[in-house]
C-alpha atoms as a PDB file:
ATOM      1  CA  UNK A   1       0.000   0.000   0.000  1.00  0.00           C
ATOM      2  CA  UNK A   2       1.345   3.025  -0.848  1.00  0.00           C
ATOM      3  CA  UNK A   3       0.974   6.307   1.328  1.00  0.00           C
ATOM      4  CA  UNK A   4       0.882   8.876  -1.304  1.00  0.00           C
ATOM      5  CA  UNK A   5      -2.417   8.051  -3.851  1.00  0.00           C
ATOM      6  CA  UNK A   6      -3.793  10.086  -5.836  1.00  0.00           C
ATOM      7  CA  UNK A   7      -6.398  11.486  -3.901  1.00  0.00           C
ATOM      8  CA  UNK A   8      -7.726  15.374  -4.718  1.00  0.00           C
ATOM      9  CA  UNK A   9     -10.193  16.010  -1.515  1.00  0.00           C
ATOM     10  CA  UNK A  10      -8.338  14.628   1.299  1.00  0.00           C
ATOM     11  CA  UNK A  11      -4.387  13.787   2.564  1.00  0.00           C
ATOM     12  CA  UNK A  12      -3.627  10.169   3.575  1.00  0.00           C
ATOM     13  CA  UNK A  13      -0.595  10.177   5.710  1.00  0.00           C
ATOM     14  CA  UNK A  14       1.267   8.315   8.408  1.00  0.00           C
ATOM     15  CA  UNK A  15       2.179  10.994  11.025  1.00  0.00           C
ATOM     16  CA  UNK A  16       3.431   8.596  13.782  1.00  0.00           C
ATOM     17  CA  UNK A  17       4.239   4.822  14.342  1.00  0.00           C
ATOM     18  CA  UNK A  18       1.219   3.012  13.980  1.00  0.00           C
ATOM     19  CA  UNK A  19      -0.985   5.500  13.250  1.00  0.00           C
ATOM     20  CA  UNK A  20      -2.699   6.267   9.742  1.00  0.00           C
ATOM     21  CA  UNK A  21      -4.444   9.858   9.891  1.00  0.00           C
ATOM     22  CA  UNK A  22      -7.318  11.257   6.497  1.00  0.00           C
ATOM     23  CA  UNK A  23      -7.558  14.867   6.654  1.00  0.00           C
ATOM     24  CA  UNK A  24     -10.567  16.750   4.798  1.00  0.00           C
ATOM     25  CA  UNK A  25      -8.676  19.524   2.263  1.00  0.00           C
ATOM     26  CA  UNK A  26     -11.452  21.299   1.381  1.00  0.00           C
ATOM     27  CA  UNK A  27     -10.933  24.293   3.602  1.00  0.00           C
ATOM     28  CA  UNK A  28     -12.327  27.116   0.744  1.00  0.00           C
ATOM     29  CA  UNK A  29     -15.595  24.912   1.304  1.00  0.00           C
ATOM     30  CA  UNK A  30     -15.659  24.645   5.074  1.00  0.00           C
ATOM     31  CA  UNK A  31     -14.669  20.605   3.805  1.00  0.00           C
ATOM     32  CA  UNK A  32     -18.429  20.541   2.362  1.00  0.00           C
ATOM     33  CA  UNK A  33     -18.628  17.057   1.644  1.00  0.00           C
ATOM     34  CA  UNK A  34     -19.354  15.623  -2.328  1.00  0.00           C
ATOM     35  CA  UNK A  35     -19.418  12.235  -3.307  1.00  0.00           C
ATOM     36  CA  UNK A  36     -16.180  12.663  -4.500  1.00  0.00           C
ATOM     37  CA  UNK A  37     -14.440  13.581  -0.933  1.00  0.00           C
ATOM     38  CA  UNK A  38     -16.904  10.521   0.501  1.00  0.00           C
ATOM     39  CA  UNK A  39     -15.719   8.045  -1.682  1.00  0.00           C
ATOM     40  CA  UNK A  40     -12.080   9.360  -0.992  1.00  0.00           C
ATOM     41  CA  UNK A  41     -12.254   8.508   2.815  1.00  0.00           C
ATOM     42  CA  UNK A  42     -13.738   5.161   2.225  1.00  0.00           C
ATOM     43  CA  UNK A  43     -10.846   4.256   0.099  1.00  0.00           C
ATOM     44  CA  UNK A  44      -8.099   5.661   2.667  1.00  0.00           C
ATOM     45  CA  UNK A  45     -10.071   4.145   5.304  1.00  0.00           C
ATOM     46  CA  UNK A  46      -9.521   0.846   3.687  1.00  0.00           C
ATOM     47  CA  UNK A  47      -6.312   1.553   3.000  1.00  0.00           C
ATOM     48  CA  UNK A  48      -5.461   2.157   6.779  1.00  0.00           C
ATOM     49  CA  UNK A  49      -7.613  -1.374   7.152  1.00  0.00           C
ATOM     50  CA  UNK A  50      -5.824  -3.268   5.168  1.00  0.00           C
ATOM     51  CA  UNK A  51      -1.899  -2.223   6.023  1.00  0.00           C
ATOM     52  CA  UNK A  52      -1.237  -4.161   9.202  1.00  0.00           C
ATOM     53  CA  UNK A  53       1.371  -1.630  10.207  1.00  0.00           C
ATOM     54  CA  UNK A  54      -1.705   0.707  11.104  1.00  0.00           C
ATOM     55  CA  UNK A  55      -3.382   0.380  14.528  1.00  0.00           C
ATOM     56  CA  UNK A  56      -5.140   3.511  15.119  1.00  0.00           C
ATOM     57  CA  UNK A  57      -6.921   5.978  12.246  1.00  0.00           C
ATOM     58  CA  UNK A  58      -7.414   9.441  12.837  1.00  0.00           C
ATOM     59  CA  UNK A  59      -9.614  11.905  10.878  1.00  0.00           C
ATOM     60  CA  UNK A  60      -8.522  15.415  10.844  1.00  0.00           C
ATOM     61  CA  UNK A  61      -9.742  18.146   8.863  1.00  0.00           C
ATOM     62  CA  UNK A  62      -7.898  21.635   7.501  1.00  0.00           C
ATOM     63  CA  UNK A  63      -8.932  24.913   8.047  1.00  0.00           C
ATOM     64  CA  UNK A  64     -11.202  26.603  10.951  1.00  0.00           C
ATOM     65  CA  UNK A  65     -14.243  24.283  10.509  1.00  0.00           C
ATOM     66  CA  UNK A  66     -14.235  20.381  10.576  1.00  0.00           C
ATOM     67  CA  UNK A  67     -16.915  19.912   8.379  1.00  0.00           C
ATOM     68  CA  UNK A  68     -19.684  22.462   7.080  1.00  0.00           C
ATOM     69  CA  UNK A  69     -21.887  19.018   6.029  1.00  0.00           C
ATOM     70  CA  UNK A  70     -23.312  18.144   2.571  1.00  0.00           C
ATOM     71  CA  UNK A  71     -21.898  19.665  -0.781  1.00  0.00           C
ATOM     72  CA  UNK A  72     -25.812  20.455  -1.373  1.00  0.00           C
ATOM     73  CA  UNK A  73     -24.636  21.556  -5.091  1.00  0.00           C
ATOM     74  CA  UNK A  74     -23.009  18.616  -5.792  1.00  0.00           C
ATOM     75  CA  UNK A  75     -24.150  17.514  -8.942  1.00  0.00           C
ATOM     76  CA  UNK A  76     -21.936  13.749 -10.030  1.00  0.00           C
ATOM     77  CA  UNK A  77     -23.715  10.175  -9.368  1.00  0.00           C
ATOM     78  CA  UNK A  78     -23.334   7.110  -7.256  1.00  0.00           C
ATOM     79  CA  UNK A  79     -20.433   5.667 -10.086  1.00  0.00           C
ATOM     80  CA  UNK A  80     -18.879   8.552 -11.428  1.00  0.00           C
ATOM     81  CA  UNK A  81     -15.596   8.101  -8.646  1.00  0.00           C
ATOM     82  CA  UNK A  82     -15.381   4.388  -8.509  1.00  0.00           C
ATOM     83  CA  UNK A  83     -17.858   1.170  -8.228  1.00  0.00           C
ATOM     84  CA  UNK A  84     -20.314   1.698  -5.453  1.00  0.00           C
ATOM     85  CA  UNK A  85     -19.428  -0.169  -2.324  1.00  0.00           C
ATOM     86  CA  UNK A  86     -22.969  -1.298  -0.864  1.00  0.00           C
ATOM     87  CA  UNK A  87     -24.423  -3.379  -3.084  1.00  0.00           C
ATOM     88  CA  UNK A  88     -27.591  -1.330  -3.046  1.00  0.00           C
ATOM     89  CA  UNK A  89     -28.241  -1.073  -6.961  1.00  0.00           C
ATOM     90  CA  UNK A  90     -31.178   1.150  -8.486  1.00  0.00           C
ATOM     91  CA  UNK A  91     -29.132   4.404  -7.916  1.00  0.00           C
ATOM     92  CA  UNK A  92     -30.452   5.901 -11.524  1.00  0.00           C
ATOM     93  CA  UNK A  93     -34.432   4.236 -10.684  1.00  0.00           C
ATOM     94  CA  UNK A  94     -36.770   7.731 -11.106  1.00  0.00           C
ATOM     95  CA  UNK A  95     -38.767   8.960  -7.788  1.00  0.00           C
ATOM     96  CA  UNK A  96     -38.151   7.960  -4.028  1.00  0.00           C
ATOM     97  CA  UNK A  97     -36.372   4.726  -5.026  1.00  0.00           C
ATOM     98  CA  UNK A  98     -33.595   5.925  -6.346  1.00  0.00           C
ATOM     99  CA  UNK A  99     -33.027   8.582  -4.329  1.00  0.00           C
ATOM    100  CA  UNK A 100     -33.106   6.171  -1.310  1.00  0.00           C
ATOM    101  CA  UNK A 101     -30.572   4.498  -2.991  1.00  0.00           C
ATOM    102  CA  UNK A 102     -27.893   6.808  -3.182  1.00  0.00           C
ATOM    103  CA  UNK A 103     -28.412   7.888   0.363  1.00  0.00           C
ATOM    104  CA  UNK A 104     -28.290   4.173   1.423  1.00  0.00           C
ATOM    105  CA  UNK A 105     -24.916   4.110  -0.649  1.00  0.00           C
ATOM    106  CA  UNK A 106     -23.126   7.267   0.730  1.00  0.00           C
ATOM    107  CA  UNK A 107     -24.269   8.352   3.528  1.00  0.00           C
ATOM    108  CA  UNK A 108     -26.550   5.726   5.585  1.00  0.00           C
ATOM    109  CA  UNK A 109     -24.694   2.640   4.389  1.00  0.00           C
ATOM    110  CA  UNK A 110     -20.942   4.283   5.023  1.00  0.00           C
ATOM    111  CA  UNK A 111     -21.733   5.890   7.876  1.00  0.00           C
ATOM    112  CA  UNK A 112     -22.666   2.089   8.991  1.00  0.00           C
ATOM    113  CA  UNK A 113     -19.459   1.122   7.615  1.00  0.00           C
ATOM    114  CA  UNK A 114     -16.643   3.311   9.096  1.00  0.00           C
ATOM    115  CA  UNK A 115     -18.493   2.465  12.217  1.00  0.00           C
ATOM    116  CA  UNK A 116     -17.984  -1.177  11.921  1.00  0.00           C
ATOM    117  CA  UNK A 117     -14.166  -1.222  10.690  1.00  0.00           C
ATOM    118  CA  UNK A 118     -11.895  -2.872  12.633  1.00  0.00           C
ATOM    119  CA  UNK A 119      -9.396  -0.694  13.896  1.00  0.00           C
ATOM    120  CA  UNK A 120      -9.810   2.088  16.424  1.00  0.00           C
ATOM    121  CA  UNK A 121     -10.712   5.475  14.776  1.00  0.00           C
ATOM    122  CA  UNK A 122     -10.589   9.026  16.238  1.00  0.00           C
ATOM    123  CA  UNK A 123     -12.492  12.253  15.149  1.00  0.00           C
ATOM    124  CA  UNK A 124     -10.066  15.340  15.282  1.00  0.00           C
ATOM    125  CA  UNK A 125     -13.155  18.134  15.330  1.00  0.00           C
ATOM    126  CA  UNK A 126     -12.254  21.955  15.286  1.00  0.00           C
ATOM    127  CA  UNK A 127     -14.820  24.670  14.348  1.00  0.00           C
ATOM    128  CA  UNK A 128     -18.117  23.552  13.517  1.00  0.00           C
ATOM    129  CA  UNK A 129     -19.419  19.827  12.390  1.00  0.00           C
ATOM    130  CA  UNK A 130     -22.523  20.894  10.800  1.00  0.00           C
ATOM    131  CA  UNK A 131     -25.185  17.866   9.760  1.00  0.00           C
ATOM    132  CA  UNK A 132     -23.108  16.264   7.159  1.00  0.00           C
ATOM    133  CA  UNK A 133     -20.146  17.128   9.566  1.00  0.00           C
ATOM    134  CA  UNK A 134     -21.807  14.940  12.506  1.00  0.00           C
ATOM    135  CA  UNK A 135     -22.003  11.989  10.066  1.00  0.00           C
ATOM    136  CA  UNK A 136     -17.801  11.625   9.915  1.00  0.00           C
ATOM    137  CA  UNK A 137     -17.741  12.365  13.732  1.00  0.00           C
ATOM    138  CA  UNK A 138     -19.933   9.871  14.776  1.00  0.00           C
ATOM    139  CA  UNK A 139     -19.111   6.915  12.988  1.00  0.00           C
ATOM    140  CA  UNK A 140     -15.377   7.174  14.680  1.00  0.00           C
ATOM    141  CA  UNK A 141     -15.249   5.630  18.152  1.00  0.00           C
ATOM    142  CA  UNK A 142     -13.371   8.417  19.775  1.00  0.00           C
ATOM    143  CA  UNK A 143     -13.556  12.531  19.228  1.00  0.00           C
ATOM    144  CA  UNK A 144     -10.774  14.773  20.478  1.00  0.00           C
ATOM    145  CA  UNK A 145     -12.484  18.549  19.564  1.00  0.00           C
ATOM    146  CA  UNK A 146     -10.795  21.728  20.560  1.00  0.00           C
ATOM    147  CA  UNK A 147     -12.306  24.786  22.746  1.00  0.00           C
ATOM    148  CA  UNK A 148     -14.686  26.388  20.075  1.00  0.00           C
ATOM    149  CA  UNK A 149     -15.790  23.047  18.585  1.00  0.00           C
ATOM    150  CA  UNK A 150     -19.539  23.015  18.145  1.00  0.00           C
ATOM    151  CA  UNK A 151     -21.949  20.293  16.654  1.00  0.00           C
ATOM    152  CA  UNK A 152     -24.898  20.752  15.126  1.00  0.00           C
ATOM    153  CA  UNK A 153     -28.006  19.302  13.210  1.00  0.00           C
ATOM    154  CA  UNK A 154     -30.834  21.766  11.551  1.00  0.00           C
ATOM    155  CA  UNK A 155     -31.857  20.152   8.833  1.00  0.00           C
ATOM    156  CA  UNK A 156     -34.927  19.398  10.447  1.00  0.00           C
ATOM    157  CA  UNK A 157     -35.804  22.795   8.829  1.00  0.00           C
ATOM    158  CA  UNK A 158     -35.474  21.022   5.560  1.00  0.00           C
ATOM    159  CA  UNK A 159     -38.502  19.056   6.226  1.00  0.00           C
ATOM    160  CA  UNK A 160     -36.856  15.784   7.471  1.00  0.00           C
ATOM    161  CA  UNK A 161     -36.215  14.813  11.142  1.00  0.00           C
ATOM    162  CA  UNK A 162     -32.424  14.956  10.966  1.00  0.00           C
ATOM    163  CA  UNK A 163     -29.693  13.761   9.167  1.00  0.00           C
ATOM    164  CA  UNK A 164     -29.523  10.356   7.761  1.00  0.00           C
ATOM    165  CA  UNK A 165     -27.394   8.332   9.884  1.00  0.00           C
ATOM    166  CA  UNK A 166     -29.690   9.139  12.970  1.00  0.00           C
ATOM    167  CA  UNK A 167     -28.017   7.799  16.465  1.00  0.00           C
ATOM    168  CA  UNK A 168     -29.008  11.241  18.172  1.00  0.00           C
ATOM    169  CA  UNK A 169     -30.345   9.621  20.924  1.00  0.00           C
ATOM    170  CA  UNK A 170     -27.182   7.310  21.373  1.00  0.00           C
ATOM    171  CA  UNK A 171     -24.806  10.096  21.485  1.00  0.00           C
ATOM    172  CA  UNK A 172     -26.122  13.105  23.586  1.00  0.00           C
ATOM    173  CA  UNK A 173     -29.289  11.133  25.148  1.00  0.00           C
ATOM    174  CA  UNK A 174     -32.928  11.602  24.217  1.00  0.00           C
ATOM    175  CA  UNK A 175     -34.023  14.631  25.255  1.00  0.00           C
ATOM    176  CA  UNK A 176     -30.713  16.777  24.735  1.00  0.00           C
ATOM    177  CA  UNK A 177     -31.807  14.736  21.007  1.00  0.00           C
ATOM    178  CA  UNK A 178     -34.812  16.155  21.035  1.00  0.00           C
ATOM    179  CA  UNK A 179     -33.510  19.900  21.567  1.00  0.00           C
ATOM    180  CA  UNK A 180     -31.310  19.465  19.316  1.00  0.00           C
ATOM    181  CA  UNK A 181     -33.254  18.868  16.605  1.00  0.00           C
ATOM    182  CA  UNK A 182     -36.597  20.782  17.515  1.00  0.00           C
ATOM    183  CA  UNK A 183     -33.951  23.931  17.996  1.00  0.00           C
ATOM    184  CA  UNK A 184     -31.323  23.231  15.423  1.00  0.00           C
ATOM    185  CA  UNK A 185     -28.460  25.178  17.781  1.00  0.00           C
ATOM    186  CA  UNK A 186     -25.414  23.405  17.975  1.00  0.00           C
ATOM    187  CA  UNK A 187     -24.097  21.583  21.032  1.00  0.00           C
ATOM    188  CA  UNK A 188     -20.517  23.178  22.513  1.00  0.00           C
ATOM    189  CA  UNK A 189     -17.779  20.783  23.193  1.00  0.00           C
ATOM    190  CA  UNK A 190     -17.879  21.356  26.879  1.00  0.00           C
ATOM    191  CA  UNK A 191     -21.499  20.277  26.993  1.00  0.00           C
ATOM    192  CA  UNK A 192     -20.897  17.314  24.311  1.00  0.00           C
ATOM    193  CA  UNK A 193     -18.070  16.118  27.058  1.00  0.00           C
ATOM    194  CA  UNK A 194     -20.141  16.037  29.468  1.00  0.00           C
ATOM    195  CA  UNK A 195     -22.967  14.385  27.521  1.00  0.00           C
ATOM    196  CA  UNK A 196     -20.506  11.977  26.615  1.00  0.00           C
ATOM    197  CA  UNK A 197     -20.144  12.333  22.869  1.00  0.00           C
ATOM    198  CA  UNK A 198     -17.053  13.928  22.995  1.00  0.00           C
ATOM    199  CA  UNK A 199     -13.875  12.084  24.868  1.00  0.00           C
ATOM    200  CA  UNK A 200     -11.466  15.294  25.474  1.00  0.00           C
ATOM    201  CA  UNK A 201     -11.624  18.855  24.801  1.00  0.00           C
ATOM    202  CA  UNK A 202      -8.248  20.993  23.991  1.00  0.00           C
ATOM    203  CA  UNK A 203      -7.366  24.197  23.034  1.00  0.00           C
ATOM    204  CA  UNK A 204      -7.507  24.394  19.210  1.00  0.00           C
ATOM    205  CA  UNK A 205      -3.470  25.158  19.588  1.00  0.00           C
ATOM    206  CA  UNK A 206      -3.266  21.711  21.096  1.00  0.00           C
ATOM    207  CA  UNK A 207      -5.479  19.645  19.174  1.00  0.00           C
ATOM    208  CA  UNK A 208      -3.146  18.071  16.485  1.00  0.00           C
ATOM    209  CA  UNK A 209      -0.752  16.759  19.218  1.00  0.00           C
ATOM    210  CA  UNK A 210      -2.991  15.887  21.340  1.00  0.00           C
ATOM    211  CA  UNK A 211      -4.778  13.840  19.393  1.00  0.00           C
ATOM    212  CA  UNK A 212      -1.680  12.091  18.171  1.00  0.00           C
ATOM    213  CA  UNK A 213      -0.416  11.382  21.798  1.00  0.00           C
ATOM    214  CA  UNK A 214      -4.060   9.793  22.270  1.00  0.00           C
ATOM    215  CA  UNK A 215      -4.000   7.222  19.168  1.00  0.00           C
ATOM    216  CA  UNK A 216      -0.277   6.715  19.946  1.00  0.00           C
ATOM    217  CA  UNK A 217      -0.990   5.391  23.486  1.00  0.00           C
ATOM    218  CA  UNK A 218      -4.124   3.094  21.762  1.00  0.00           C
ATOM    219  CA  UNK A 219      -1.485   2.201  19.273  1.00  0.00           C
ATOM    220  CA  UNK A 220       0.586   0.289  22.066  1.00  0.00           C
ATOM    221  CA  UNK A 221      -2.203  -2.182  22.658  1.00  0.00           C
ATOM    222  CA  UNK A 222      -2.192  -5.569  20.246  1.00  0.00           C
ATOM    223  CA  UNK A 223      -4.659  -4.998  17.390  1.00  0.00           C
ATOM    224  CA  UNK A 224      -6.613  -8.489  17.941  1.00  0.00           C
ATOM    225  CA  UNK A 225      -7.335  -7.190  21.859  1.00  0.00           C
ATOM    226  CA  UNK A 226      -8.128  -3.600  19.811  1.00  0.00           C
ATOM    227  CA  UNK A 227     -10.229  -5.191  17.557  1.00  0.00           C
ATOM    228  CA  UNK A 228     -11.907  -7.359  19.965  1.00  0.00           C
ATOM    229  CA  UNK A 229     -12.892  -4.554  22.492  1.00  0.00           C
ATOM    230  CA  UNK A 230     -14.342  -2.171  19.235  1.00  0.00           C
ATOM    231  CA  UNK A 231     -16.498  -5.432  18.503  1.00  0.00           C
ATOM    232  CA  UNK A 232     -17.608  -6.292  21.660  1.00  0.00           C
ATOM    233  CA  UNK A 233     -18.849  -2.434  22.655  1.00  0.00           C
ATOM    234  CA  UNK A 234     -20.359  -1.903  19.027  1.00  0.00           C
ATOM    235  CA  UNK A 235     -22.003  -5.253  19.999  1.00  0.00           C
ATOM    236  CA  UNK A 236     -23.385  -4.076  23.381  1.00  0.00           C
ATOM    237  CA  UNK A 237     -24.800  -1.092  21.226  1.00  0.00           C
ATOM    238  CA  UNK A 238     -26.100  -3.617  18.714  1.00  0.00           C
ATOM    239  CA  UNK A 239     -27.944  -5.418  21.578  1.00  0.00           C
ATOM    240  CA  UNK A 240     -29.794  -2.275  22.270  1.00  0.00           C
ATOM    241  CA  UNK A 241     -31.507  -2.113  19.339  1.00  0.00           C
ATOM    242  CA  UNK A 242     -29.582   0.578  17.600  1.00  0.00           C
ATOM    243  CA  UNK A 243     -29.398  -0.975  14.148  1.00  0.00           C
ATOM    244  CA  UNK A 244     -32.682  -1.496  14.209  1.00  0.00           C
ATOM    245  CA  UNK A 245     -33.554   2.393  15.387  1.00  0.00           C
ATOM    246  CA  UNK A 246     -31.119   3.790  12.650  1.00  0.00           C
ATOM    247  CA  UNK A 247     -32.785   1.879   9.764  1.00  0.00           C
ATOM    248  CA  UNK A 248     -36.067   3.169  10.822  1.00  0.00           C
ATOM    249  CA  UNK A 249     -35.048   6.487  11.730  1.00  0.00           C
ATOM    250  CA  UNK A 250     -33.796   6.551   7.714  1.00  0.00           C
ATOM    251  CA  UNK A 251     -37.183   5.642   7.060  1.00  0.00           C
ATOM    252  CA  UNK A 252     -38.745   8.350   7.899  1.00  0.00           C
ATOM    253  CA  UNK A 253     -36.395  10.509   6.526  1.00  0.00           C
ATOM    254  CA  UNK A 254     -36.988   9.248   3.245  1.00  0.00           C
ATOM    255  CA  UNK A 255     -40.853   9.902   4.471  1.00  0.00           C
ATOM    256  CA  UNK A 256     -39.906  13.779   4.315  1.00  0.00           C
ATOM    257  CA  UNK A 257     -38.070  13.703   1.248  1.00  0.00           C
ATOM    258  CA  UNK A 258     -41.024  12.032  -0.549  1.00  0.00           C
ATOM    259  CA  UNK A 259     -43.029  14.509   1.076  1.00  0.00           C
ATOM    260  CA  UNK A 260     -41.265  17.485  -0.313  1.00  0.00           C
ATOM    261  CA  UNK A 261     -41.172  16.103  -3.574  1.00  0.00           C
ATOM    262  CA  UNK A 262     -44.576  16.447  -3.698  1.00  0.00           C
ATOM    263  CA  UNK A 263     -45.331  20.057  -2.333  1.00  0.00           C
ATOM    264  CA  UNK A 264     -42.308  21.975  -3.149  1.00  0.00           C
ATOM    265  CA  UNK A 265     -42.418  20.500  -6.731  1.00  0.00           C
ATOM    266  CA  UNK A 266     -40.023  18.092  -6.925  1.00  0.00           C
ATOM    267  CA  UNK A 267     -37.009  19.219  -3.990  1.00  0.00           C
ATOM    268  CA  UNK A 268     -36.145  16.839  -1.856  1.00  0.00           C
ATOM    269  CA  UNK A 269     -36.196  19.312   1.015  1.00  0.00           C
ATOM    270  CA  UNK A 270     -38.136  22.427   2.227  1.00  0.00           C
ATOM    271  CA  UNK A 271     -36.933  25.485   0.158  1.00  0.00           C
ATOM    272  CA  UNK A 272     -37.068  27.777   3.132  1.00  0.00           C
ATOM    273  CA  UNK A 273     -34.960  25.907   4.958  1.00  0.00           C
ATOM    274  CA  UNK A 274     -31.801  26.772   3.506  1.00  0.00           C
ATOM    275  CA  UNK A 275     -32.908  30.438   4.702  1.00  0.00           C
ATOM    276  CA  UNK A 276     -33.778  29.393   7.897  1.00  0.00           C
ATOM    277  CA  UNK A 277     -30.737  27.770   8.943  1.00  0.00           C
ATOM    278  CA  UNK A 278     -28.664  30.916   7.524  1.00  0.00           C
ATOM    279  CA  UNK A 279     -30.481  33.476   9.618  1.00  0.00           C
ATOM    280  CA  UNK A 280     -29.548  30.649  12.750  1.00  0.00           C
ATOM    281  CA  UNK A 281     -26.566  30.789  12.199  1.00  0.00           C
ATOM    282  CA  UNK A 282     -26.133  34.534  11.695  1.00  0.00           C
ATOM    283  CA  UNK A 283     -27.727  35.127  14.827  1.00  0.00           C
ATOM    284  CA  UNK A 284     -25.335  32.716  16.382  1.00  0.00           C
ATOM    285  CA  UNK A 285     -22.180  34.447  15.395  1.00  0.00           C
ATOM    286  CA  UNK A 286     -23.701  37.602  16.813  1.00  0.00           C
ATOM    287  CA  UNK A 287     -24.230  36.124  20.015  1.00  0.00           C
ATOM    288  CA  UNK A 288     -20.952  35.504  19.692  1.00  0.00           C
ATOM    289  CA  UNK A 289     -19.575  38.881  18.965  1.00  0.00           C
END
């Protein structure tokens, strides 16, 4: 395996013994994801899977914002940057089906899968992880974020009850969930440590090393005892249903999609939405000031 391919959206690099780390380079775009960057970290993902040298996989991201979410203009196909992975099929099939096809390719069905990979990942999160940006955090069983890190899902103003790959509930608790979405304001990392979903919090000058030190000291443990403990706590999780409550949690979504479809002629979400969530966040960065 080599550790320079030619990837365009993200770096693939080995920073440390043991220790494969992905990095999102699309600063200019807040690292707005599009299928091309999603199908980019599912290859270096497998990459770092399948060189036994790497323990540990960390996902970092450049510039002042982890992850802005969805490249909404993103206009290429399921196919047009390599063979799908999922084995869904229909991608191209007209109304709801198809478009529940690509979502269960690229964003339901990898979120699924980074979360099921074998070797211990970590979520590097500065700035904001917007919807999109919560669905590359979550799937990674350990965040570092720095001081100003906030996470956020407000796509419920869209017309759909959140984003697709919808553990919510699992990572901040139900009600916290609930305000979360009802709301759309993002969660702080001081609160998302205490709730839990976040492991540490750093200043944003420490956040690269400290991350490092943390997968270096996971990358001292033997990868079958590694791999072992990821299984057997995913499985606990499994036991509880949460398989099961993501699949129909997806359903619904695609419930509000169809929806829109049908009253905002033909857009899969609520047109004043988009405004909706801009004014947010605008108000946000005055409260800020």
């Amino acid at each position: 395996m080599t550790d320079s391919p030619s990837f365009t959206e993200i770096r693939y690099d080995k920073p440390a013994e043991r220790i494969a780390r992905i990095t999102l380079a699309r600063a200019d775009t807040r690292n707005a994801q599009d299928r091309k960057m999603l199908y980019e970290i599912n290859a270096a993902l497998d990459m770092a899977m399948h060189d036994d040298a790497v323990r540990v996989v960390i996902l970092a991201a450049d510039g002042p914002h982890f992850s802005s979410g969805h490249h909404l203009g993103d206009r290429s196909k399921v196919g047009d940057h390599g063979a799908p992975v999922m084995g869904v099929g229909g991608y191209e099939l007209p109304g709801p089906e198809g478009y529940m096809a690509q979502e269960q390719e690229i964003y339901l069905g990898f979120c699924w899968r980074w979360r099921n990979l074998p070797k211990p990942t970590i979520a590097q999160v500065q700035g904001k992880a917007i919807a999109g940006g919560l669905m590359l955090v979550w799937p990674f069983d350990l965040i570092v974020a720095s001081e100003d890190a906030e996470f956020s899902d407000p796509v419920v103003a869209f017309g759909v009850n959140g984003h697709e790959f919808f553990v919510h509930a699992y990572e901040v608790g139900h009600r916290r969930a609930k305000e979360m979405l009802f709301t759309g304001e993002p969660i702080g990392a001081a609160e998302a440590k205490t709730l839990g979903m976040v492991n540490h919090v750093v200043p944003r000058e420490r956040l690269e090393a400290f991350t490092l030190e943390l997968a270096g000291k996971v990358a001292q443990r033997p990868s079958v005892g590694l791999k072992l403990a990821k299984m057997s706590v995913n499985q606990s999780l499994d036991a509880q249903g949460m398989w099961t409550a993501v699949q129909s949690a997806f359903g619904l979504h695609h419930v509000g999609h169809a929806h829109n479809r049908i009253v905002y002629n033909g857009s899969f979400v609520d047109p004043d939405g988009a405004r909706i969530i801009r004014e947010q966040a605008k108000a946000g960065r005055k409260a800020a000031e």
